[in-house]
N, C-alpha and C. Protein backbone atom coordinates (compact mmCIF):
# COMPACT_ATOMS: atom_id res chain seq x y z
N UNK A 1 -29.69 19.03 -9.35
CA UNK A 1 -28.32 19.42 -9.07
C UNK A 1 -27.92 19.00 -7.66
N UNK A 2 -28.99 18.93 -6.93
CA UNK A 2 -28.32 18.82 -5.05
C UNK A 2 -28.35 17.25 -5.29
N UNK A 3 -28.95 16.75 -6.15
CA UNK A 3 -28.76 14.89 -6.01
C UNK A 3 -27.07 14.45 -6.43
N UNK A 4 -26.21 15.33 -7.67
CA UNK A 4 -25.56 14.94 -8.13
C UNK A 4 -23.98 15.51 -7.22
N UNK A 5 -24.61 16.55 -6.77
CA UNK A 5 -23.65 17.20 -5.02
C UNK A 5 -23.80 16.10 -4.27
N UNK A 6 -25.08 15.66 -3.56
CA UNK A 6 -25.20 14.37 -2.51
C UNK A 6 -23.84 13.07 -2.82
N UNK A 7 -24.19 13.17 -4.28
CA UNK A 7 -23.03 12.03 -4.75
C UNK A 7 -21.75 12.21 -4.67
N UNK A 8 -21.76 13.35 -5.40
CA UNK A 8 -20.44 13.38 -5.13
C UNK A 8 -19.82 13.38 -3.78
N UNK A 9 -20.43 14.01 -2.86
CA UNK A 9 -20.48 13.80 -1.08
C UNK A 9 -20.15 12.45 -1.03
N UNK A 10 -20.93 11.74 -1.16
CA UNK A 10 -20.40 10.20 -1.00
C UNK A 10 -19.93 9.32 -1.43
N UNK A 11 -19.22 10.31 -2.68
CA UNK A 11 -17.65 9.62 -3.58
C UNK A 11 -17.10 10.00 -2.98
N UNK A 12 -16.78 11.06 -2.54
CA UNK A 12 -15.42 11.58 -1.64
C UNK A 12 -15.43 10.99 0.03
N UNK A 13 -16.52 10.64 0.69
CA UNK A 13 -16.17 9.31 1.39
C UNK A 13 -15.68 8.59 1.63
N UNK A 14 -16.12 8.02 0.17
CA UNK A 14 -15.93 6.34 -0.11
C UNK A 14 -14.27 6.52 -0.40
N UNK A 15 -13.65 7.22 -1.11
CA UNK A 15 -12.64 7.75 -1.27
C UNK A 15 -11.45 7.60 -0.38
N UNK A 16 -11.93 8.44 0.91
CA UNK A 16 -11.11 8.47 1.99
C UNK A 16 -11.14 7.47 2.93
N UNK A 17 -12.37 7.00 2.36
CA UNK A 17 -12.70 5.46 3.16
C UNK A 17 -11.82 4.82 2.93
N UNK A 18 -11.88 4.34 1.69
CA UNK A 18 -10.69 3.24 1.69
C UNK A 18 -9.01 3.64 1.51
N UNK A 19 -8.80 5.05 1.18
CA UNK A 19 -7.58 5.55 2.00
C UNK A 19 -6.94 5.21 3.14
N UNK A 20 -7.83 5.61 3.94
CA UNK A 20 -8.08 5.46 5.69
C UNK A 20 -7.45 3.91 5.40
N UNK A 21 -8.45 2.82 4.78
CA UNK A 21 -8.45 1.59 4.98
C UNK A 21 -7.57 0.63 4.17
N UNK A 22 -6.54 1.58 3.51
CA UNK A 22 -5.36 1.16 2.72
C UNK A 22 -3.92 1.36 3.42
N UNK A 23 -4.02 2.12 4.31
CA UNK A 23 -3.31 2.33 5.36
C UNK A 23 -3.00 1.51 6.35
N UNK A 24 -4.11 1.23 6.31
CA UNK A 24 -4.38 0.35 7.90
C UNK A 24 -3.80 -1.10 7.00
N UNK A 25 -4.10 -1.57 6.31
CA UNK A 25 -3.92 -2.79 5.56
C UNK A 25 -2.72 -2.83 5.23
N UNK A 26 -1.86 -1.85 4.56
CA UNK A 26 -0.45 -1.85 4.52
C UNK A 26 0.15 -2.58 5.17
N UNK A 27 0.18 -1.86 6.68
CA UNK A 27 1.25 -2.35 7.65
C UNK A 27 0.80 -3.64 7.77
N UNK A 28 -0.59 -4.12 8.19
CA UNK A 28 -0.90 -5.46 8.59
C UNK A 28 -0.36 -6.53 6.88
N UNK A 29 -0.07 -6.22 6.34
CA UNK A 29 0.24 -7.03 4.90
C UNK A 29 1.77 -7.21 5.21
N UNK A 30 2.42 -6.11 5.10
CA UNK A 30 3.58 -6.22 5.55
C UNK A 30 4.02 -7.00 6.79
N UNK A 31 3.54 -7.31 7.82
CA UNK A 31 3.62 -7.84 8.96
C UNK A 31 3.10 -9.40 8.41
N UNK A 32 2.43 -9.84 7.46
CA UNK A 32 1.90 -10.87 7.04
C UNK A 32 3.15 -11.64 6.17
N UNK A 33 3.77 -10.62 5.40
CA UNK A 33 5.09 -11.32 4.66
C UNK A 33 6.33 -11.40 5.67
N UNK A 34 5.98 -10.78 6.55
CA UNK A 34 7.26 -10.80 7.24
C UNK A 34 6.77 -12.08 8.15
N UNK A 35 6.06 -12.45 8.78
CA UNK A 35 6.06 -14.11 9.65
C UNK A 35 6.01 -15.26 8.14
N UNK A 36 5.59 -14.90 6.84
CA UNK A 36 5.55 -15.80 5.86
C UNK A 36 7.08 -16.09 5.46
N UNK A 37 8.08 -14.66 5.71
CA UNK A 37 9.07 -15.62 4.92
C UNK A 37 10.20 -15.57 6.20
N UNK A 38 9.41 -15.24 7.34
CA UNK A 38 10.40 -16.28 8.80
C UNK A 38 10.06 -17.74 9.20
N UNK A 39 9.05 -18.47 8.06
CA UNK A 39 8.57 -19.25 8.35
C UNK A 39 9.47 -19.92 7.35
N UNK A 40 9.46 -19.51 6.17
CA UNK A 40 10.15 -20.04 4.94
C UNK A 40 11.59 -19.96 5.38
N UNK A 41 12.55 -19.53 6.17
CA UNK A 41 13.25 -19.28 6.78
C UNK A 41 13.70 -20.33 7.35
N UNK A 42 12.84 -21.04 8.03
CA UNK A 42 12.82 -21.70 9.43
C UNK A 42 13.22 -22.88 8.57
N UNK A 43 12.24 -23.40 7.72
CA UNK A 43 11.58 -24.70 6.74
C UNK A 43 12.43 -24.68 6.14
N UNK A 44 13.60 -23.62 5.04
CA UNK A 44 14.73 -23.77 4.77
C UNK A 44 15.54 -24.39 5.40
N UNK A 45 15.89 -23.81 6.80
CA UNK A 45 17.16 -24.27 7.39
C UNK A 45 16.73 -25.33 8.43
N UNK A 46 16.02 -26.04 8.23
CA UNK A 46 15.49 -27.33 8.82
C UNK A 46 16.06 -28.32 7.62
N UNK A 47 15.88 -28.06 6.33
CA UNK A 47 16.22 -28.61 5.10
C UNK A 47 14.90 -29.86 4.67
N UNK A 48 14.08 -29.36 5.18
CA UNK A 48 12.39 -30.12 5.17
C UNK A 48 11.83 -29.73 3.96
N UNK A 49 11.35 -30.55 2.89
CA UNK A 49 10.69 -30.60 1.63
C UNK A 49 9.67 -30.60 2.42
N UNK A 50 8.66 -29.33 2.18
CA UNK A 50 7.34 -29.62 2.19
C UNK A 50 6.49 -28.67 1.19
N UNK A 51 5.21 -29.01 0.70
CA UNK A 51 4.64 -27.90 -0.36
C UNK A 51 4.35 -26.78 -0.33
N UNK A 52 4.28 -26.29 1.09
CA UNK A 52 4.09 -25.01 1.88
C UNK A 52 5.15 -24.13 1.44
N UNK A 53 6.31 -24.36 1.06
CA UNK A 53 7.20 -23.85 0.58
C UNK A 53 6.87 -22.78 -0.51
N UNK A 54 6.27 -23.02 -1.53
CA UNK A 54 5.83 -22.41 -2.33
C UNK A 54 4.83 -20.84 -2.13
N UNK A 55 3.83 -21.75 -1.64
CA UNK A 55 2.64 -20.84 -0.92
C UNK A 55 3.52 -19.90 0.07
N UNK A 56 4.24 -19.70 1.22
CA UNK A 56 5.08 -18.99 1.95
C UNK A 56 5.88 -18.20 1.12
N UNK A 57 6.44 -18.53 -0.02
CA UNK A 57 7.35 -17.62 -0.95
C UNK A 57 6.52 -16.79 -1.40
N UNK A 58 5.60 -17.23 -2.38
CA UNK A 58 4.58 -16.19 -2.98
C UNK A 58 3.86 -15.05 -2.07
N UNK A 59 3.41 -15.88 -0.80
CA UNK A 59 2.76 -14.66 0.17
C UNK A 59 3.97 -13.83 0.89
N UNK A 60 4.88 -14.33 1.18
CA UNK A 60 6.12 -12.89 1.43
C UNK A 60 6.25 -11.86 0.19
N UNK A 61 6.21 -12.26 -0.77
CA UNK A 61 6.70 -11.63 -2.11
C UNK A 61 5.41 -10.82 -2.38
N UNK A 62 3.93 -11.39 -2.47
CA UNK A 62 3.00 -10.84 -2.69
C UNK A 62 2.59 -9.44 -1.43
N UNK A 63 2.71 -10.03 -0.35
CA UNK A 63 2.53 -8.56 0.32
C UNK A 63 3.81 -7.62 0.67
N UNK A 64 4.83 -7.88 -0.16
CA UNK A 64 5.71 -6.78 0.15
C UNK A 64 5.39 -6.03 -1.21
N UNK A 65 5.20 -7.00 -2.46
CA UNK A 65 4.73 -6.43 -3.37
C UNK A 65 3.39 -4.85 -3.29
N UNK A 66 2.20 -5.64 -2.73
CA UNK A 66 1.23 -4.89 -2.17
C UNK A 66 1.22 -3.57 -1.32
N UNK A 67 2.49 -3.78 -0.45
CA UNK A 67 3.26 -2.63 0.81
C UNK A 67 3.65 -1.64 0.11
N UNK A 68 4.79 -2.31 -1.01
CA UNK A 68 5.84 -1.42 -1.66
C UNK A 68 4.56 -0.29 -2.90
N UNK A 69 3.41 -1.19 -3.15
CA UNK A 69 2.84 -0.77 -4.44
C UNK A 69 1.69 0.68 -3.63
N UNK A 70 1.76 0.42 -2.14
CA UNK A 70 0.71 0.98 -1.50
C UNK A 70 1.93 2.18 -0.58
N UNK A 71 3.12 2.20 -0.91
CA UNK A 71 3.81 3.28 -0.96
C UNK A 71 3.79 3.96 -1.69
N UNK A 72 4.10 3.11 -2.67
CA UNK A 72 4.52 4.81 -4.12
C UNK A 72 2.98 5.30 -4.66
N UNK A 73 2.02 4.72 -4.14
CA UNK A 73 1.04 5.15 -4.34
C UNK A 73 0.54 6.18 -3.40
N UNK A 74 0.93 6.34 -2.24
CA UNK A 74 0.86 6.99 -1.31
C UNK A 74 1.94 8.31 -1.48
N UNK A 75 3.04 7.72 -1.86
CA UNK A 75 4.23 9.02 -2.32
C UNK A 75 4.32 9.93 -3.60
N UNK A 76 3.56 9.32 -4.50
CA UNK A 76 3.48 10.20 -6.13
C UNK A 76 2.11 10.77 -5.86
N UNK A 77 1.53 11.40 -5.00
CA UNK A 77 0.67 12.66 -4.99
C UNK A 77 1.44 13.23 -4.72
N UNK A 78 2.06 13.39 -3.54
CA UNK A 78 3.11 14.57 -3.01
C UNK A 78 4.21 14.86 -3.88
N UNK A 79 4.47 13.82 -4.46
CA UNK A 79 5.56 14.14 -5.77
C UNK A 79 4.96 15.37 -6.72
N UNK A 80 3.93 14.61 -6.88
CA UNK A 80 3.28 15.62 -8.33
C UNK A 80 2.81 17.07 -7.45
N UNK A 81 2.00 17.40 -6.50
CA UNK A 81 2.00 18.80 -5.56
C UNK A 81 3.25 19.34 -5.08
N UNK A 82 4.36 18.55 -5.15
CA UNK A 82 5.61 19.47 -4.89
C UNK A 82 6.54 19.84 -6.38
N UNK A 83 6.41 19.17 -7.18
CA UNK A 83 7.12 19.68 -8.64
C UNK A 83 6.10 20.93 -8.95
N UNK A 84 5.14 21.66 -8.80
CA UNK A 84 5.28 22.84 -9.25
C UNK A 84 4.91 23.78 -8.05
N UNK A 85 5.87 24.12 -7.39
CA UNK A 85 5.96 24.89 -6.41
C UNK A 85 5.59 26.41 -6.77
N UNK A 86 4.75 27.12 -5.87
CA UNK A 86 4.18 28.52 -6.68
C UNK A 86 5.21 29.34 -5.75
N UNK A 87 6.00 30.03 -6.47
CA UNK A 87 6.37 31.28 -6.20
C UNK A 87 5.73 32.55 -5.60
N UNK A 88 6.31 33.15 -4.40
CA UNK A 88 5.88 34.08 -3.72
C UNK A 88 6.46 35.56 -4.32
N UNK A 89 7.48 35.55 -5.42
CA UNK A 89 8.37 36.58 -5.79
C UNK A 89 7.96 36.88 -7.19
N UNK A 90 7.73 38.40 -7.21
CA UNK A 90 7.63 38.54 -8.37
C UNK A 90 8.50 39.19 -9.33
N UNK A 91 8.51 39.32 -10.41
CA UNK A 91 9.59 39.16 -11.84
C UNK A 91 9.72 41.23 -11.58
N UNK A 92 9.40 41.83 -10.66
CA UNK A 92 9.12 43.43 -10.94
C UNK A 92 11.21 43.72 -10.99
């Protein structure tokens, strides 16, 4: 029984580990689409064909994707712990 406690000890770690480390990655992702599509930006209004074009669209799109997906993932716990709010009053 204390082996399968130990574990679970270091599921709930690993857990907050990469919590901790989904956080941290967020913002830096977000900060990654944001120079990707000031770059795509730039290369637009230069009016320059180049193949980079592509790759720059997808990586703005992909880490706002990632940001936005590592919000509501972050916001629907608190959603679901605040829809059933326990009452302090009773029915007397």
């Amino acid at each position: 029984m204390e082996v399968v406690l130990q574990w679970l000890d270091e599921f709930e770690d690993l857990v907050f580990s990469v919590i901790l480390t989904w956080e941290r990655l967020r913002v830096r992702c977000l900060e990654i689409g944001f120079a990707a599509a000031l770059i795509l930006l730039a290369v637009e209004m230069a009016e320059v064909r180049t193949p980079w074009a592509a790759a720059l669209a997808g990586a703005a799109l992909g880490s706002v994707a990632f940001w936005f997906a590592a919000l509501i993932a972050a916001w629907f716990p608190s959603l679901r712990r605040d829809s059933n709010p326990v009452s302090s009053q009773s029915n007397a």
